[in-house]
Each structure stands twice: as structure tokens, then as C-alpha cells.
PDB file of N, CA and C in Angstrom:
ATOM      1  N   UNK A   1       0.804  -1.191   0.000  1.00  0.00           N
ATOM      2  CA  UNK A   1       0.000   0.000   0.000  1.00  0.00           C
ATOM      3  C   UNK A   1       0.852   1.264   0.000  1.00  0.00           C
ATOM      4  N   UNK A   2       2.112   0.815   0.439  1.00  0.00           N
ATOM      5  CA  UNK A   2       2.598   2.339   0.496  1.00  0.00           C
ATOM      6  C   UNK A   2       3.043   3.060  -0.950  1.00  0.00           C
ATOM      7  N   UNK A   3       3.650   2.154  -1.974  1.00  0.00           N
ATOM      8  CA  UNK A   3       3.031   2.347  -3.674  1.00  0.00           C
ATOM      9  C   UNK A   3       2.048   3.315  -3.697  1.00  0.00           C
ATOM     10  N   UNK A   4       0.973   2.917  -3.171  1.00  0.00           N
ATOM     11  CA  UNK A   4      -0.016   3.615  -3.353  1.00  0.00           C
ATOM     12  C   UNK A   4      -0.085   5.378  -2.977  1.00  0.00           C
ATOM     13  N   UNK A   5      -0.012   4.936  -1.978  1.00  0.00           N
ATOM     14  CA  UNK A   5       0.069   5.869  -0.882  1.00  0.00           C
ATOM     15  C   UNK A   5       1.469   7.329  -1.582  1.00  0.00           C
ATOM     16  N   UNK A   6       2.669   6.881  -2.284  1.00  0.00           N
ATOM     17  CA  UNK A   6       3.290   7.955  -2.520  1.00  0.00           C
ATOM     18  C   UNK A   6       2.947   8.354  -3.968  1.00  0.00           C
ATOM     19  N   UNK A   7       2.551   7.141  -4.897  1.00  0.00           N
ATOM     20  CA  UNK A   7       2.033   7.945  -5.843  1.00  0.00           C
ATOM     21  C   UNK A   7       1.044   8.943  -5.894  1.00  0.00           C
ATOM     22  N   UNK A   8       0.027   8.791  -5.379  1.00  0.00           N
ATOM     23  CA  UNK A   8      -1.258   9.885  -4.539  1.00  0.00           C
ATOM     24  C   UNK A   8      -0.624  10.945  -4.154  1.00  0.00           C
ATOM     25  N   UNK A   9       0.299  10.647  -3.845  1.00  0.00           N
ATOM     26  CA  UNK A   9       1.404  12.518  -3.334  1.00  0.00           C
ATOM     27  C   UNK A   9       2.125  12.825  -4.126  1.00  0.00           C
ATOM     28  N   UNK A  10       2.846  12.101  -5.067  1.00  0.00           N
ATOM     29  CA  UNK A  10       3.347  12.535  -6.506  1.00  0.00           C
ATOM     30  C   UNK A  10       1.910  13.530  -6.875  1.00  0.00           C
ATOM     31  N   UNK A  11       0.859  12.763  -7.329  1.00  0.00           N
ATOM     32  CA  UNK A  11       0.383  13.262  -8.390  1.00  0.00           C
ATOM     33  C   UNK A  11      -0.246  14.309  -7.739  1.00  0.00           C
ATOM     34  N   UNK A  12      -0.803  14.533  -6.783  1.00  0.00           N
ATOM     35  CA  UNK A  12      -1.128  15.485  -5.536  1.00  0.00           C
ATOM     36  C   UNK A  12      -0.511  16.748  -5.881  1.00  0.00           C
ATOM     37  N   UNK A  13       0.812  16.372  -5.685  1.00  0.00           N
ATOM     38  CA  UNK A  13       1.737  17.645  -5.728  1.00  0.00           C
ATOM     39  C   UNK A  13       1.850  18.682  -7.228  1.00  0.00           C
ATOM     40  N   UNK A  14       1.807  17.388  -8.524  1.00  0.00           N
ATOM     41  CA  UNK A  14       1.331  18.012  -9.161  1.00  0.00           C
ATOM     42  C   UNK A  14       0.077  18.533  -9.487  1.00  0.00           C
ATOM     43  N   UNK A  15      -0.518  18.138  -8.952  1.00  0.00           N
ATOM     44  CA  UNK A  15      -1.855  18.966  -9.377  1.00  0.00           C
ATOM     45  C   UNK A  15      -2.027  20.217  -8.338  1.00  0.00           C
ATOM     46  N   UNK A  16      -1.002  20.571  -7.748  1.00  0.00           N
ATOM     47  CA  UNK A  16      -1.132  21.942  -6.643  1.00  0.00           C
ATOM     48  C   UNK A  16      -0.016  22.784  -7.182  1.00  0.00           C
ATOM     49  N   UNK A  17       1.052  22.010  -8.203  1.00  0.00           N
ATOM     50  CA  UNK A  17       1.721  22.893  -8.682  1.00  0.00           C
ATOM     51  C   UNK A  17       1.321  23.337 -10.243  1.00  0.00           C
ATOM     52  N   UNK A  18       0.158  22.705 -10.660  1.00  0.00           N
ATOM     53  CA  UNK A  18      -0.680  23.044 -11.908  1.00  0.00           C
ATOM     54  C   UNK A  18      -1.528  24.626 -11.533  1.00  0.00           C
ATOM     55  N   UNK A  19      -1.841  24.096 -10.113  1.00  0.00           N
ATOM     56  CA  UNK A  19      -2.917  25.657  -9.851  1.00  0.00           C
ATOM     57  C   UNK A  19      -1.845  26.517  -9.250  1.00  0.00           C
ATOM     58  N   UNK A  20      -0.534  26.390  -9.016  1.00  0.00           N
ATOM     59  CA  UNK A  20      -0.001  27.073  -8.408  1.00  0.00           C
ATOM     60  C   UNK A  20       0.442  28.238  -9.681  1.00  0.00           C
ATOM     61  N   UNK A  21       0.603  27.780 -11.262  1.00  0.00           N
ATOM     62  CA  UNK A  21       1.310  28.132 -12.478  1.00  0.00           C
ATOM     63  C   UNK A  21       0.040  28.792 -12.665  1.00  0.00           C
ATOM     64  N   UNK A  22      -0.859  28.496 -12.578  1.00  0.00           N
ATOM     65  CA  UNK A  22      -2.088  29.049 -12.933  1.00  0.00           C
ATOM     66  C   UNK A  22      -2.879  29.938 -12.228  1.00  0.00           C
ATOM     67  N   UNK A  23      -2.319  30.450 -10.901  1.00  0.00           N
ATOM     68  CA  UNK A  23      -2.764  31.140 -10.368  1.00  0.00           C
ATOM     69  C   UNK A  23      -1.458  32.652  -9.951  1.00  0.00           C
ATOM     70  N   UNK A  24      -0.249  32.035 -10.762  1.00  0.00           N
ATOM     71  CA  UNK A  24       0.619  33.117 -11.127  1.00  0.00           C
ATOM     72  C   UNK A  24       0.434  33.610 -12.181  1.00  0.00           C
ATOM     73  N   UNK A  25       0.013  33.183 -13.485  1.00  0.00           N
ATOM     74  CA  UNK A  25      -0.088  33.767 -14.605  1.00  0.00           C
ATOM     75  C   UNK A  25      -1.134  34.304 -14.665  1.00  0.00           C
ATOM     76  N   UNK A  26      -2.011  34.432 -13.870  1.00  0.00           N
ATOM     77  CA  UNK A  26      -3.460  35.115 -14.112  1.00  0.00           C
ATOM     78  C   UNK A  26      -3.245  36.270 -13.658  1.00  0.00           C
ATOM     79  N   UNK A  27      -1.991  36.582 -12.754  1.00  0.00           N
ATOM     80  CA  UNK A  27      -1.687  38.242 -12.743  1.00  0.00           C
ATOM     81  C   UNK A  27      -2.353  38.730 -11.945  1.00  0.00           C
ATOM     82  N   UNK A  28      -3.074  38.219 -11.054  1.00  0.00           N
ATOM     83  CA  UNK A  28      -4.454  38.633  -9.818  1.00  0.00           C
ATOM     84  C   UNK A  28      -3.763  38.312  -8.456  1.00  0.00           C
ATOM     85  N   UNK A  29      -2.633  38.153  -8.385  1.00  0.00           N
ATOM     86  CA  UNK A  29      -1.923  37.773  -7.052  1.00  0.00           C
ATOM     87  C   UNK A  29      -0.788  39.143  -6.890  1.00  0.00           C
ATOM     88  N   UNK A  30      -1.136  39.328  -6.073  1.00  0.00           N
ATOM     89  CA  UNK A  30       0.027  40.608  -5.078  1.00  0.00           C
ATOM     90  C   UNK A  30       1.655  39.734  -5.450  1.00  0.00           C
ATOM     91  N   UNK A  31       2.873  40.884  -5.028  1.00  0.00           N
ATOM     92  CA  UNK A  31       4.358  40.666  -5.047  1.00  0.00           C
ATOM     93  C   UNK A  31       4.178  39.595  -4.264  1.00  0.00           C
ATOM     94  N   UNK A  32       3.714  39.880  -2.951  1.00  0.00           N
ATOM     95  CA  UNK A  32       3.816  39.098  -1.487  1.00  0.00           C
ATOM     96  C   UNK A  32       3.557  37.817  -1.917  1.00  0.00           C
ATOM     97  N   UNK A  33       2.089  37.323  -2.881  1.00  0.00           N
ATOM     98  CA  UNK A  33       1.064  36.347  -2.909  1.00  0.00           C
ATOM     99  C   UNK A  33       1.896  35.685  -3.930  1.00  0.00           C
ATOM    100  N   UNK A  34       2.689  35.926  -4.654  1.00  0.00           N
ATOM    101  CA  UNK A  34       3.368  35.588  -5.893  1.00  0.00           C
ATOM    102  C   UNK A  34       4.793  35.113  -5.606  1.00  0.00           C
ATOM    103  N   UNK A  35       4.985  35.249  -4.383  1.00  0.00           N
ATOM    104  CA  UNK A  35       6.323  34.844  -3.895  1.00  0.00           C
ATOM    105  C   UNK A  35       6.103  33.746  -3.232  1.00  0.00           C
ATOM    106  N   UNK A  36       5.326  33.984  -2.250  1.00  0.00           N
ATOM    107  CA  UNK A  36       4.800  32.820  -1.434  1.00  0.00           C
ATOM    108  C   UNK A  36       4.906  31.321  -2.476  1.00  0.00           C
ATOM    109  N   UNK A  37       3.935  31.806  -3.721  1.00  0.00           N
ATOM    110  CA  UNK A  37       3.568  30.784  -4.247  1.00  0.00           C
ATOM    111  C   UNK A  37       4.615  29.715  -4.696  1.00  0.00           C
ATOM    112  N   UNK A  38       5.550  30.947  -5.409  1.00  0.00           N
ATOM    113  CA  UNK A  38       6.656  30.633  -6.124  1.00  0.00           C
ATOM    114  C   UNK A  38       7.628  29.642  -4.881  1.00  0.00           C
ATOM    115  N   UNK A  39       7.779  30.024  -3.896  1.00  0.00           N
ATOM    116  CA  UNK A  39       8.470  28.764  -2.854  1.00  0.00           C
ATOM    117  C   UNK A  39       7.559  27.533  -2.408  1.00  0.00           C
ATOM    118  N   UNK A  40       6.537  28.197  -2.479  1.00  0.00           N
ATOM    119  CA  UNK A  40       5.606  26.697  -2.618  1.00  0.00           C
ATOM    120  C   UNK A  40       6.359  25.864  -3.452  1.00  0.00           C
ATOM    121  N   UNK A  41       6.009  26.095  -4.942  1.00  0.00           N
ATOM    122  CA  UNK A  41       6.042  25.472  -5.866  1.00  0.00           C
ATOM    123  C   UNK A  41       7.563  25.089  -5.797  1.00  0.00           C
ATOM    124  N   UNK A  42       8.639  25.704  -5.424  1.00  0.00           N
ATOM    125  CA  UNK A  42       9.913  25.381  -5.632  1.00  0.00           C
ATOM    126  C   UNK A  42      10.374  24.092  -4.764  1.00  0.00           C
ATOM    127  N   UNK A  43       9.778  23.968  -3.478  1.00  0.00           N
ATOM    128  CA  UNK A  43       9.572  23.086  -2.373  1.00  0.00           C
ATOM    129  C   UNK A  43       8.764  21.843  -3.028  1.00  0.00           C
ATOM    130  N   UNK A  44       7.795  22.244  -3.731  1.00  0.00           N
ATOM    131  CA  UNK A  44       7.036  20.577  -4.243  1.00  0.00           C
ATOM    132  C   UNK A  44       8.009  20.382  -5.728  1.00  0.00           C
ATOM    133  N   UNK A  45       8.359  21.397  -6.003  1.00  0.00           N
ATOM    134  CA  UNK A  45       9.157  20.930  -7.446  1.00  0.00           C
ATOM    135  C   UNK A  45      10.214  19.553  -6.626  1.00  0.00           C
ATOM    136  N   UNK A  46      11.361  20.282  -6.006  1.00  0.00           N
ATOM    137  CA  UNK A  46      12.145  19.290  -4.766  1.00  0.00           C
ATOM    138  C   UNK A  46      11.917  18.379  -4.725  1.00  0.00           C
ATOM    139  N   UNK A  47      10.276  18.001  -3.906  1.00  0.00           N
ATOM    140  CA  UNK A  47       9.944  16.892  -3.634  1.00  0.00           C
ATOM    141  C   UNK A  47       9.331  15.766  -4.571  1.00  0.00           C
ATOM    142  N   UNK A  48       9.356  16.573  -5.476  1.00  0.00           N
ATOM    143  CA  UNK A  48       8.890  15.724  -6.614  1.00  0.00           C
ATOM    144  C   UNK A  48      10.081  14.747  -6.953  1.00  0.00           C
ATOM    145  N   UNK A  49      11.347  15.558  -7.498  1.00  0.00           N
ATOM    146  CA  UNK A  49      12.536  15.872  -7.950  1.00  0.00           C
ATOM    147  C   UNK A  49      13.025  14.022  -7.411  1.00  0.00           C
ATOM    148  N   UNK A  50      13.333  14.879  -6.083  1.00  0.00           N
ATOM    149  CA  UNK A  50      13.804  13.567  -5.141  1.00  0.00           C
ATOM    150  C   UNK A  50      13.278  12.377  -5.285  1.00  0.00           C
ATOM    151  N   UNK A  51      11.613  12.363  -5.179  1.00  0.00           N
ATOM    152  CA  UNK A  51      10.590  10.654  -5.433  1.00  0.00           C
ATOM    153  C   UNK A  51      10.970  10.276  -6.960  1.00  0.00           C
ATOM    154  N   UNK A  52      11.426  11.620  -7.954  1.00  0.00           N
ATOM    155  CA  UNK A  52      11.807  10.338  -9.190  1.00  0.00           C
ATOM    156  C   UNK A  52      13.116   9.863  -8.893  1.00  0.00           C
ATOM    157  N   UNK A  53      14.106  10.591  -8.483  1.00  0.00           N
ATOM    158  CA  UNK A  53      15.211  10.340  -8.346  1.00  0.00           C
ATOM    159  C   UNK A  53      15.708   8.818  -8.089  1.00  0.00           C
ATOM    160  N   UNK A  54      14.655   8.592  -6.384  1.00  0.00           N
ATOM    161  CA  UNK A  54      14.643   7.784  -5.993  1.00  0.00           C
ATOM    162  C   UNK A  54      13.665   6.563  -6.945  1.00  0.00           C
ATOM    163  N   UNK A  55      12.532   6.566  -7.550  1.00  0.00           N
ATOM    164  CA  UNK A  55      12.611   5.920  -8.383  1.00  0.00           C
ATOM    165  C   UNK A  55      13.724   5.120  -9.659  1.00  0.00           C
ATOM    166  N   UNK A  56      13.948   6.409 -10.472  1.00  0.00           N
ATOM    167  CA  UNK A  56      14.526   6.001 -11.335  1.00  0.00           C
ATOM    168  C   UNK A  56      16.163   5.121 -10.751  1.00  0.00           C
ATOM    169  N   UNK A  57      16.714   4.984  -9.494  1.00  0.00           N
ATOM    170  CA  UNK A  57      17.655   4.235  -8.712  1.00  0.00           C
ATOM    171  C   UNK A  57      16.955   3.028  -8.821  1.00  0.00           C
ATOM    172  N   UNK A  58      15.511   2.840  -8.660  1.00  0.00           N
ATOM    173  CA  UNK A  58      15.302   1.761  -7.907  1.00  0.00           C
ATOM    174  C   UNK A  58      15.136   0.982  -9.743  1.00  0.00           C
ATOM    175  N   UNK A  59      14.611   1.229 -10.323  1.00  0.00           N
ATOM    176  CA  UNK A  59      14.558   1.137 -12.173  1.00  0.00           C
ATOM    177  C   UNK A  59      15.913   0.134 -12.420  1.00  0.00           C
ATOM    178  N   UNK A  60      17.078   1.032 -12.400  1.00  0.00           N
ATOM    179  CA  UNK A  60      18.690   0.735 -12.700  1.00  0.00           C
ATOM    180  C   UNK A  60      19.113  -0.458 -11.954  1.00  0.00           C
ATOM    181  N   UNK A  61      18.307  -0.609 -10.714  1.00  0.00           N
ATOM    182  CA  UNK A  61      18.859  -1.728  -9.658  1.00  0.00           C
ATOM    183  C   UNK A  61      18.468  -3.043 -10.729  1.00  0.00           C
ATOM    184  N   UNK A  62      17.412  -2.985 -11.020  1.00  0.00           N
ATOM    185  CA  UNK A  62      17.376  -4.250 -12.285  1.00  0.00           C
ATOM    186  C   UNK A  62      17.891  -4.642 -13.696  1.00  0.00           C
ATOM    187  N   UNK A  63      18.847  -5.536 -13.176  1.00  0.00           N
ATOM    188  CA  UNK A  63      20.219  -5.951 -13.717  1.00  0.00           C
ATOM    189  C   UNK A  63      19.546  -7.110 -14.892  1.00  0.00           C
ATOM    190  N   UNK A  64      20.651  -7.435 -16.135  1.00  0.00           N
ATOM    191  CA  UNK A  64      20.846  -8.727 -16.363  1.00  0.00           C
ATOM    192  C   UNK A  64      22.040  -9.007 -16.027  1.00  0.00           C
ATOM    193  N   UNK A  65      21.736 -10.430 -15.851  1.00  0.00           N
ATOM    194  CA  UNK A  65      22.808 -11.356 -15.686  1.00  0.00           C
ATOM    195  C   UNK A  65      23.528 -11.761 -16.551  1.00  0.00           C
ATOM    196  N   UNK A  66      24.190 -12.438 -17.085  1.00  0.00           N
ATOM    197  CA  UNK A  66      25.049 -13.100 -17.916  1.00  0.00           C
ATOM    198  C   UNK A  66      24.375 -13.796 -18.866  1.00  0.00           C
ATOM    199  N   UNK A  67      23.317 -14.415 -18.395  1.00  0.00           N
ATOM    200  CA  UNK A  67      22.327 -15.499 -19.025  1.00  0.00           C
ATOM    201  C   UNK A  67      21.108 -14.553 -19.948  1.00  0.00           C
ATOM    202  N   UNK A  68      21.522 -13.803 -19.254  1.00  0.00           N
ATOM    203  CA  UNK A  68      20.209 -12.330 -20.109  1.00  0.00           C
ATOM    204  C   UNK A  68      18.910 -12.383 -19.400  1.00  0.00           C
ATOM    205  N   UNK A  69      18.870 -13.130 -18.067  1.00  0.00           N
ATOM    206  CA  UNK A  69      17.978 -13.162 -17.244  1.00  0.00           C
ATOM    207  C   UNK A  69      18.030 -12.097 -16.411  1.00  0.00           C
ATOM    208  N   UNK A  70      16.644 -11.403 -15.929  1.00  0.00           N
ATOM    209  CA  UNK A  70      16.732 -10.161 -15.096  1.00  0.00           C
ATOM    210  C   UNK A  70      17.218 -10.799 -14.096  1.00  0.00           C
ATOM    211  N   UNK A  71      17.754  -9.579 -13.056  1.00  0.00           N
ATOM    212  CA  UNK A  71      17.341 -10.026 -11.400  1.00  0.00           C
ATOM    213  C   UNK A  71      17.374  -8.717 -10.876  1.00  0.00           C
ATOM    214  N   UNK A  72      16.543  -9.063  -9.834  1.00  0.00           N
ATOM    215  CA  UNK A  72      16.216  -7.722  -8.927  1.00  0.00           C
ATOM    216  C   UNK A  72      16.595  -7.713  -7.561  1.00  0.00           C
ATOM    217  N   UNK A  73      17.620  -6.516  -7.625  1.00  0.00           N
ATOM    218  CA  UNK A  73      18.219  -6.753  -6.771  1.00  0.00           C
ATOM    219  C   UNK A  73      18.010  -5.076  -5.357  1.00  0.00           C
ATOM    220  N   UNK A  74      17.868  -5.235  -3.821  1.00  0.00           N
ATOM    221  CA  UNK A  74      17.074  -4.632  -3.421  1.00  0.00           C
ATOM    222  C   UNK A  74      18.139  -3.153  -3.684  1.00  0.00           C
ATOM    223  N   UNK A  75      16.971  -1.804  -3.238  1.00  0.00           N
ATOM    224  CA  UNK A  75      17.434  -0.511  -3.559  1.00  0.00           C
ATOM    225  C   UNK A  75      17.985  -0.205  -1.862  1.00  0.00           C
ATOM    226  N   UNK A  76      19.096   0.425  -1.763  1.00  0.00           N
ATOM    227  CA  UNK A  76      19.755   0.786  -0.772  1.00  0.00           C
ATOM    228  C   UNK A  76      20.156   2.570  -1.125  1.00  0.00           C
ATOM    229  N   UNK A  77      19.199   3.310  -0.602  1.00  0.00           N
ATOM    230  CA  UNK A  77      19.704   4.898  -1.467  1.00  0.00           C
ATOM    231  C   UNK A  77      20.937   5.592  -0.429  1.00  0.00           C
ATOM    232  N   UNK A  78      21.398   4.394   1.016  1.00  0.00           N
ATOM    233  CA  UNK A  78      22.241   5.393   1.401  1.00  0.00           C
ATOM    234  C   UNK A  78      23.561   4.186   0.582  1.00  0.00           C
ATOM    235  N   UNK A  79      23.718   3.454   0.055  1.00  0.00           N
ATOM    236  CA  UNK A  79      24.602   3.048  -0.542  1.00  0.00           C
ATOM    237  C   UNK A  79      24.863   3.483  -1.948  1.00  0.00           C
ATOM    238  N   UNK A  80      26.187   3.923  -2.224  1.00  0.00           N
ATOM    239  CA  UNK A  80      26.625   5.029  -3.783  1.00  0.00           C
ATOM    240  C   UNK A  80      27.153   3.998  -4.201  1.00  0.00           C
ATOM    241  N   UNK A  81      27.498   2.963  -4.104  1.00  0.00           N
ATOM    242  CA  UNK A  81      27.799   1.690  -4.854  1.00  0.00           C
ATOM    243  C   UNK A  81      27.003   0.979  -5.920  1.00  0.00           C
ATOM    244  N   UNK A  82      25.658   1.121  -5.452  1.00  0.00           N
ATOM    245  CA  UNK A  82      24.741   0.780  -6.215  1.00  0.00           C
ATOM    246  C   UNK A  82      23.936   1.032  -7.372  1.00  0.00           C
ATOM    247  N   UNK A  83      24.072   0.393  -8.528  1.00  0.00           N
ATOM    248  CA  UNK A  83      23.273   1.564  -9.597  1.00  0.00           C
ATOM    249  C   UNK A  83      23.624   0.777 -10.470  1.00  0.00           C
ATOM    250  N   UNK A  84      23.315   0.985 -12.086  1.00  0.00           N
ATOM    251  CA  UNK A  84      23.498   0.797 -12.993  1.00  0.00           C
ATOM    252  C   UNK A  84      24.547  -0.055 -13.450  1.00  0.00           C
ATOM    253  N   UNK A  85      25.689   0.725 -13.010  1.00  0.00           N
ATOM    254  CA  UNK A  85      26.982   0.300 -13.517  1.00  0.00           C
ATOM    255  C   UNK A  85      27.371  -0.984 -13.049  1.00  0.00           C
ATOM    256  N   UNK A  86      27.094  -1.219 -12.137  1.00  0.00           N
ATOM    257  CA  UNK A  86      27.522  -2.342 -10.796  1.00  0.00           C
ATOM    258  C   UNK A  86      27.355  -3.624 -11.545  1.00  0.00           C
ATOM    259  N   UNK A  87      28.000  -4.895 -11.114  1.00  0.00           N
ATOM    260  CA  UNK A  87      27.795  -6.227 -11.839  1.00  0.00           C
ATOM    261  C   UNK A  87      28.475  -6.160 -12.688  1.00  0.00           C
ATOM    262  N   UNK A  88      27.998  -7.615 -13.575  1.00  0.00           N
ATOM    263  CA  UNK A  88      28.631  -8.034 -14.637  1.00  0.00           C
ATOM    264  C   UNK A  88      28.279  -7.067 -16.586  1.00  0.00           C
ATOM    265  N   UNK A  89      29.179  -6.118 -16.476  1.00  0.00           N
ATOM    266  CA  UNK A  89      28.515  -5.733 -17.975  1.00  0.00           C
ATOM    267  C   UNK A  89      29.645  -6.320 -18.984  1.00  0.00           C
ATOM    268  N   UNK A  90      29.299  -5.992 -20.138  1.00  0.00           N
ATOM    269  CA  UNK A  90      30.543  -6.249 -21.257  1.00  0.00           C
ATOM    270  C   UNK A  90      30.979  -5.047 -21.063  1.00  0.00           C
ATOM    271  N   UNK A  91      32.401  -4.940 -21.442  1.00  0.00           N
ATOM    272  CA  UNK A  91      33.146  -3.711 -21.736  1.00  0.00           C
ATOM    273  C   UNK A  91      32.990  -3.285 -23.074  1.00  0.00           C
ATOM    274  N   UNK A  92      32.637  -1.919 -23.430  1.00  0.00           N
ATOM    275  CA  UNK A  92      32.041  -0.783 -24.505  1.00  0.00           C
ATOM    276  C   UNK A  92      33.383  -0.530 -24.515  1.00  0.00           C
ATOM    277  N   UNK A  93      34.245  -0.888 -26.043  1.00  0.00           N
ATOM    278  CA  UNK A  93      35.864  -0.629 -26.647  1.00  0.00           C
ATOM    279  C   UNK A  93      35.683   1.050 -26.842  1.00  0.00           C
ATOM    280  N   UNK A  94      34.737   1.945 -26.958  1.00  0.00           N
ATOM    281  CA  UNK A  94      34.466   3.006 -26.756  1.00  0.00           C
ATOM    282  C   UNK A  94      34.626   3.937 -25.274  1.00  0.00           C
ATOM    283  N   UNK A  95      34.411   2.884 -24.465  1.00  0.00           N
ATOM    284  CA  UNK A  95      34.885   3.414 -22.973  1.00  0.00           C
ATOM    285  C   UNK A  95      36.329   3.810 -22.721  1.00  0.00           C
ATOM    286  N   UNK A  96      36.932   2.918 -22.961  1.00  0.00           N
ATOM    287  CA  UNK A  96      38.624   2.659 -23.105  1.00  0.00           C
ATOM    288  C   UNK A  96      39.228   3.707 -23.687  1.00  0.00           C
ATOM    289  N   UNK A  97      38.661   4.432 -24.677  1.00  0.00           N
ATOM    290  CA  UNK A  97      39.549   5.426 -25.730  1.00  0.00           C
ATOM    291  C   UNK A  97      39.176   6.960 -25.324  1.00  0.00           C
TER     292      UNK A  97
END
């Protein structure tokens, strides 16, 4: 459930930073009211930012193997070891040069 539960705040967020664009361009908001908004929006931009971030880590964690079989292997975001690169790849003769 918790899947659930953060996509609902993904999409949440965008839809408060849809009225947030839309309630700056309508030009009916004060300096004050227009600033406010604007750190709103900069704060959910962030948090958005971060939940793909952390998605797209958890994406890369799924490897093939040698056999060309997936495996999934778990996401650790305080470990920088982990990602894409990690495991068994072929070496790209393009890397080298």
C-alpha cells in the first residue's frame, strides 16, 4: 500500500503545482502572494525531484545477468555503490579510448 500511498502525493503535488502556475499567470496575485507561491512550488518541485530520483535508482537496480535473465536486486539509497553500472557488464571498446 505504500506504492499507493506515494504515488497519490506525486500526483497530488502536481496537481497543486498546476494551480499554483495558474494562479501566477493570471496576474491577480500581489508581489507578497506571488512569492509565497513561487516557494511553494519550488519546495514541491524538490519533492517531486527527489521521489523520481529515488525511483529512477530503484529502475537501474534491475540488472541482467550473464544469461540475459533479469534479477532484482534490493534498492539501498544510502549506498553510492549501487546503480546501474555495478555487476557483470561487457566492456564498450568506446569506454577505453
Amino acid at each position: 500500500m505504500t506504492e499507493k500511498r506515494e504515488k497519490f502525493q506525486f500526483e497530488k503535488a502536481l496537481e497543486i503545482l498546476e494551480k499554483i502556475v495558474e494562479s501566477m499567470e493570471s496576474g491577480e496575485l500581489t508581489l507578497d502572494q506571488a512569492l509565497q507561491k513561487y516557494e511553494e512550488g519550488v519546495g514541491l518541485v524538490r519533492a517531486c525531484q527527489t521521489q523520481l530520483n529515488e525511483a529512477e535508482k530503484k529502475i537501474e537496480i534491475l540488472t541482467k545477468t550473464l544469461d540475459g535473465a533479469l534479477r532484482k536486486e534490493p534498492f539501498d539509497p544510502e549506498d553510492p555503490s549501487r546503480g546501474a553500472r555495478k555487476g557483470k557488464r561487457k566492456k564498450d571498446p568506446e569506454d577505453e579510448a
